[in-house]
Protein backbone atom coordinates (compact mmCIF):
# COMPACT_ATOMS: atom_id res chain seq x y z
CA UNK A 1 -49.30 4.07 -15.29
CA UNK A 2 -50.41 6.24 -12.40
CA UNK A 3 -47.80 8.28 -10.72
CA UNK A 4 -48.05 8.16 -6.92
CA UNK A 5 -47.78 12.03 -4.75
CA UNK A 6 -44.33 10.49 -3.42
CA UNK A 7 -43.15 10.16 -7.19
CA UNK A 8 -44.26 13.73 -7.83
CA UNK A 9 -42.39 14.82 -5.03
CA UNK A 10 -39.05 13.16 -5.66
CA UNK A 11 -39.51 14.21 -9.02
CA UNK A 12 -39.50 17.81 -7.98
CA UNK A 13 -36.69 17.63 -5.65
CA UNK A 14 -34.92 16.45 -8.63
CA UNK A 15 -36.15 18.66 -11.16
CA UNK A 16 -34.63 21.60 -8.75
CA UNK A 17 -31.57 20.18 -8.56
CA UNK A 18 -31.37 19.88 -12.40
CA UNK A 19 -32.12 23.48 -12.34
CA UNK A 20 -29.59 24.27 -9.76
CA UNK A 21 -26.29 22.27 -11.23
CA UNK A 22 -27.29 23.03 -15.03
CA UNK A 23 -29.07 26.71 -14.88
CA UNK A 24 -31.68 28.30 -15.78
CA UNK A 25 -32.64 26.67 -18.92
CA UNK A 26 -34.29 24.05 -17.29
CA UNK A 27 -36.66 26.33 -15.40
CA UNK A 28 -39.73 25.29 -17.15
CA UNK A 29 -39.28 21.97 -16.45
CA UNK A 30 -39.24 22.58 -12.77
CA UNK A 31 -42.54 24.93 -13.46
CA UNK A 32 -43.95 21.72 -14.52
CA UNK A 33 -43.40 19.30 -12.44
CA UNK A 34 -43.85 21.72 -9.17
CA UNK A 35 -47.31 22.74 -10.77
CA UNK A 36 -48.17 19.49 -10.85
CA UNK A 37 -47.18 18.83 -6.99
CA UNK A 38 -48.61 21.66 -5.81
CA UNK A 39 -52.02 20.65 -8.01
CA UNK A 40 -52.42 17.38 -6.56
CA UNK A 41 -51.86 18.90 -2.64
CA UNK A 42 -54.50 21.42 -3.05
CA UNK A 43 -56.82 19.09 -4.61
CA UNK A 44 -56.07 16.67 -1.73
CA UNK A 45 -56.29 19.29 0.92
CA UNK A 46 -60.28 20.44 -0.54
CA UNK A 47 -61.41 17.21 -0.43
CA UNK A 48 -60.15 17.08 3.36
CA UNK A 49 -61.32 20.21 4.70
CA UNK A 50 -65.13 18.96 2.49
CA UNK A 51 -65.05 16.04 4.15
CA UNK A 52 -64.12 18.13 7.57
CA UNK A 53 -66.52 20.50 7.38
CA UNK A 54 -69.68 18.00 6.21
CA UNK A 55 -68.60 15.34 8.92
CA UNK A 56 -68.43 12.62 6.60
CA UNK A 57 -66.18 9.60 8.23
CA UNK A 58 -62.75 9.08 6.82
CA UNK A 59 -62.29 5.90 4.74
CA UNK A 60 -58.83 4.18 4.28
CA UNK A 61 -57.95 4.77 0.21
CA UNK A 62 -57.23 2.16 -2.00
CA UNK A 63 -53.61 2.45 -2.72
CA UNK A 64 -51.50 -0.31 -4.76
């Protein structure tokens, strides 16, 4: 099962909220799941500025 970039994102929202009602201990787990986030936006953003700089048209992504 494929987790979409909106999924990561909620997830991370709620991952800081664990860490902010429960403490600390849960840190690593928003680590995790923000590295992960933060992974798939630069990722996205290279392939953008590529495709920017090489002048390659845009196609519409195949999204389910």
């Amino acid at each position: 099962m494929d987790i979409s970039d909106e999924d990561c994102e909620t997830a991370r929202i709620i991952a800081a909220e664990v860490v902010r009602m429960m403490g600390e201990r849960y840190w690593p787990l928003f680590e995790l799941v923000d590295a992960e986030c933060t992974r798939r936006r630069q990722r996205r953003e290279r392939l953008r500025e590529c495709l920017r700089e090489t002048g390659v048209p845009r196609r519409r992504s195949r999204r389910v």
